[in-house]
N, C-alpha and C. Protein backbone atom coordinates (compact mmCIF):
# COMPACT_ATOMS: atom_id res chain seq x y z
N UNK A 1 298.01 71.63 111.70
CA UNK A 1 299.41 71.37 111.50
C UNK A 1 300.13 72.68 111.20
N UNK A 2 301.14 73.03 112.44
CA UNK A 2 301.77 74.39 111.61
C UNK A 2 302.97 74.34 110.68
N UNK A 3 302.93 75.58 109.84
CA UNK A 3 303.72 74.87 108.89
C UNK A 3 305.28 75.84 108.62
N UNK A 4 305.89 75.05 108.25
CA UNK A 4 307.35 75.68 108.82
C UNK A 4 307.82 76.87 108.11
N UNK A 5 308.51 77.66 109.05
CA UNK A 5 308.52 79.02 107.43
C UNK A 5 309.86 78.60 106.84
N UNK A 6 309.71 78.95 105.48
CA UNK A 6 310.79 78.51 104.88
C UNK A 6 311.73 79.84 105.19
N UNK A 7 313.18 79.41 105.31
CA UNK A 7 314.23 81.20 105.45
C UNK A 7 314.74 81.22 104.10
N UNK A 8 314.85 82.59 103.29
CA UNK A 8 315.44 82.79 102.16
C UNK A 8 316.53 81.81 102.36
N UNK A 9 316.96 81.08 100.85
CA UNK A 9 318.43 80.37 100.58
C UNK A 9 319.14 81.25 100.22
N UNK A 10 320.54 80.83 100.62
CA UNK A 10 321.40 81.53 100.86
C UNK A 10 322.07 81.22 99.06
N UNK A 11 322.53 82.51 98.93
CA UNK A 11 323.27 82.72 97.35
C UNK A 11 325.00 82.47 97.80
N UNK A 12 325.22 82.28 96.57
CA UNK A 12 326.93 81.99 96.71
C UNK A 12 327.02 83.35 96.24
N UNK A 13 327.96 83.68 96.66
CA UNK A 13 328.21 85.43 96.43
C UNK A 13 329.12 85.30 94.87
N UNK A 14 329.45 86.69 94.06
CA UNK A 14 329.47 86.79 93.07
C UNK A 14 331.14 86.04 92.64
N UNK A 15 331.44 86.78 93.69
CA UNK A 15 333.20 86.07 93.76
C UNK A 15 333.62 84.59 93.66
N UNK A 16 332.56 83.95 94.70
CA UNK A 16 332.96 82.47 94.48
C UNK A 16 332.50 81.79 93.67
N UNK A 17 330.98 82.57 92.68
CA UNK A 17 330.52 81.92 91.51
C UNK A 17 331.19 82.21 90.22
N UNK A 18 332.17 83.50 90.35
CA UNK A 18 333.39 83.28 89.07
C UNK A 18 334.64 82.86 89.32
N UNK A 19 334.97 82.05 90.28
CA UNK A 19 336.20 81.54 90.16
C UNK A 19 335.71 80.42 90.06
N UNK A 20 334.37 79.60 90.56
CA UNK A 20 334.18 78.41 90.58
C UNK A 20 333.60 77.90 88.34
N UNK A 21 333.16 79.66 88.16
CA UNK A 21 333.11 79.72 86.74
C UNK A 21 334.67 79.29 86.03
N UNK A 22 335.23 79.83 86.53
CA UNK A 22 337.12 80.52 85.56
C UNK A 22 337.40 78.72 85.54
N UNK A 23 336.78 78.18 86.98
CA UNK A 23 337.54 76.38 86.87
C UNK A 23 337.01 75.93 86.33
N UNK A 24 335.19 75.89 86.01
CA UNK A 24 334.56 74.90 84.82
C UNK A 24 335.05 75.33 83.41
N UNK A 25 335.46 76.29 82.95
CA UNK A 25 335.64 76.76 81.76
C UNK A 25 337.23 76.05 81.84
N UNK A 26 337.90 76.40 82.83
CA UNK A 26 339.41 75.91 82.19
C UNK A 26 339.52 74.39 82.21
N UNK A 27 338.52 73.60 82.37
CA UNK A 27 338.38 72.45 82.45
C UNK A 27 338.04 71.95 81.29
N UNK A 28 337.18 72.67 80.80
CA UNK A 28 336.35 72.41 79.53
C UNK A 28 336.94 72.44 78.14
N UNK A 29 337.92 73.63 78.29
CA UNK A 29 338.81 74.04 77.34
C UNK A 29 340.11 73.01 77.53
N UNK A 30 340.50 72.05 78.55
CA UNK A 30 341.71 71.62 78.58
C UNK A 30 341.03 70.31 78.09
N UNK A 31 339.37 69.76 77.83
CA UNK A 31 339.49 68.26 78.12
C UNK A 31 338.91 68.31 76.80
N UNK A 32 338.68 70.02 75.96
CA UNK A 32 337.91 69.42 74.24
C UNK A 32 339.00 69.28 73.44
N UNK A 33 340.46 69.36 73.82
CA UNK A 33 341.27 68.58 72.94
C UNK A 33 341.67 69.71 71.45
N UNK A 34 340.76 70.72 71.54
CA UNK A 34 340.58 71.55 70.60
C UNK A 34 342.08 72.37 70.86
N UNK A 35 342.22 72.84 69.07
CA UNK A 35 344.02 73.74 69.39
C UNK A 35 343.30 74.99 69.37
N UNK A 36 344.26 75.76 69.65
CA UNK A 36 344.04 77.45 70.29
C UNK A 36 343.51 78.03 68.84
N UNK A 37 343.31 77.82 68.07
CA UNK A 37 342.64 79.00 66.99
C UNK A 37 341.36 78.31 66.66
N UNK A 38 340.82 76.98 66.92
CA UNK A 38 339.76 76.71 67.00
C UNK A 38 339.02 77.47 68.45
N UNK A 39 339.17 77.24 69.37
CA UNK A 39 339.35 77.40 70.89
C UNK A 39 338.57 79.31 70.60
N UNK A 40 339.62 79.88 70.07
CA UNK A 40 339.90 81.33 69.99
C UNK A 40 338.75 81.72 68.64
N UNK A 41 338.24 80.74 67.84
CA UNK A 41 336.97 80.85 67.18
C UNK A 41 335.76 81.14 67.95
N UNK A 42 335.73 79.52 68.52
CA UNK A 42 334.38 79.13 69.21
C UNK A 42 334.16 80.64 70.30
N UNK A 43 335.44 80.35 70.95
CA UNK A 43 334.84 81.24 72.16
C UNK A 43 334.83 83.11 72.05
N UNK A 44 335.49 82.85 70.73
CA UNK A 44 334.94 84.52 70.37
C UNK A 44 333.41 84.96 69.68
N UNK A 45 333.07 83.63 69.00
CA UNK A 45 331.20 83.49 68.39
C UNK A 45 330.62 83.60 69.96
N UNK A 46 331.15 83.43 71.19
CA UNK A 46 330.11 83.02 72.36
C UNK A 46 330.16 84.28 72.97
N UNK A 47 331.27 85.00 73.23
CA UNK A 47 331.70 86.45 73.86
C UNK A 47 330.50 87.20 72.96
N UNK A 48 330.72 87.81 71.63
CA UNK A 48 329.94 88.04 70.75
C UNK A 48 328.26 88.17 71.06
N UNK A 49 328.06 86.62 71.50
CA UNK A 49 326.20 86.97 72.06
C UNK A 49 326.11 86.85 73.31
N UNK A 50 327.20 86.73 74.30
CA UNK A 50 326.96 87.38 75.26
C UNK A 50 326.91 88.56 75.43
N UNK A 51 327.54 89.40 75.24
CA UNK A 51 327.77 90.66 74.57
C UNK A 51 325.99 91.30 74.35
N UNK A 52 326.02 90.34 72.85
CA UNK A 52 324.32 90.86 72.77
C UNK A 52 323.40 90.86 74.20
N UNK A 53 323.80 89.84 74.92
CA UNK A 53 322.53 89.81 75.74
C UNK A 53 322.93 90.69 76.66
N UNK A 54 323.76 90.89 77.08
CA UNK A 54 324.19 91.70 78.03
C UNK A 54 323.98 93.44 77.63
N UNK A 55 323.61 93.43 76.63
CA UNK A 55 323.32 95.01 76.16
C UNK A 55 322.00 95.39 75.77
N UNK A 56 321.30 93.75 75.55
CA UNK A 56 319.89 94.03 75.59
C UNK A 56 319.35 94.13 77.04
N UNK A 57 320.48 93.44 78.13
CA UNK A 57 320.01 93.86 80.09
C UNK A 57 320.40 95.16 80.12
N UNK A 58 320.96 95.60 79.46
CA UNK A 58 321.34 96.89 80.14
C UNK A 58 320.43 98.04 79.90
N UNK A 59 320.07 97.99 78.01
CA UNK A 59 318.90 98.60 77.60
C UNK A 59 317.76 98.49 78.62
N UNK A 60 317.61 96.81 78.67
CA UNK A 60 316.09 97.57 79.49
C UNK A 60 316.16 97.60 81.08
N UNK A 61 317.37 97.38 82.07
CA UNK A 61 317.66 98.23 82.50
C UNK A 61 317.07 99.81 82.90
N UNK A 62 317.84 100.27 81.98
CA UNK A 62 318.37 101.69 81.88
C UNK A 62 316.36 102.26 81.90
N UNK A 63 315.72 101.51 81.29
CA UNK A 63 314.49 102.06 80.60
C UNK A 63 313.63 101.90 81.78
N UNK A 64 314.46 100.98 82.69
CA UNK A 64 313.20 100.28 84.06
C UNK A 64 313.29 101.52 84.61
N UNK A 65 314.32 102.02 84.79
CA UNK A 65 314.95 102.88 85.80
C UNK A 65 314.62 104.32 85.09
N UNK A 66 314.61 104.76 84.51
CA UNK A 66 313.90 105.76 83.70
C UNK A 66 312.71 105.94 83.78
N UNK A 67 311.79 104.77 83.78
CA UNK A 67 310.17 104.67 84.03
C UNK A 67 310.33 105.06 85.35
N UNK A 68 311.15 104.23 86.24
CA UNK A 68 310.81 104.83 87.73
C UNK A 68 311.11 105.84 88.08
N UNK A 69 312.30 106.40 87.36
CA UNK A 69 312.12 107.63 88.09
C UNK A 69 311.30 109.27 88.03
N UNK A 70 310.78 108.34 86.38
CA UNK A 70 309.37 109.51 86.37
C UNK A 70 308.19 109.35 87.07
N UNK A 71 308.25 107.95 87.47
CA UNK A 71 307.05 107.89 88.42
C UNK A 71 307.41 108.51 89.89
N UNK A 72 308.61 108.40 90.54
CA UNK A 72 308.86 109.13 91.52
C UNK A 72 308.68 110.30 91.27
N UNK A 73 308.89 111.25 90.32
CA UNK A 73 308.91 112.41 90.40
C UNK A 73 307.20 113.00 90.21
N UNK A 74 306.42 111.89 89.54
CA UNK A 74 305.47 112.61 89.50
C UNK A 74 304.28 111.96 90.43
N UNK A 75 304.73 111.19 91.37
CA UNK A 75 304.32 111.18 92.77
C UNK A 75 304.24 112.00 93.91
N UNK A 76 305.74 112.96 93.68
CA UNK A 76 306.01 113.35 94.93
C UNK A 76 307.06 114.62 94.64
């Protein structure tokens, strides 16, 4: 039985996954009923550890790319 090749799936590109983001969020925020300084709490505690995580990708990152490029150099 031969068996079918699967073709990479196709990604939604970055653009249409943050506007289709910007509409779940303004949805979310219009249907919790919540007033703007609650709103302007919550979603500043969430910015906050995104934030964190986003600086712990970048750290190691930066460190992937650092490892490699001493290995390039001391390859070649």
């Amino acid at each position: 039985m031969a068996e079918k090749m699967q073709e990479p799936q196709r990604q939604r590109p970055v653009t249409v996954r943050i506007e289709a983001f910007k509409g779940s969020l303004a949805r979310v925020v219009a249907e919790s009923g919540l007033p703007p300084f609650l709103l302007e709490m919550l979603l500043g505690e969430y910015l906050i550890g995104i934030s964190q995580v986003a600086q712990k990708e970048y750290e190691q990152d930066r460190a992937d790319w650092e490892k490699d490029c001493k290995e390039s150099e001391a390859d070649g």
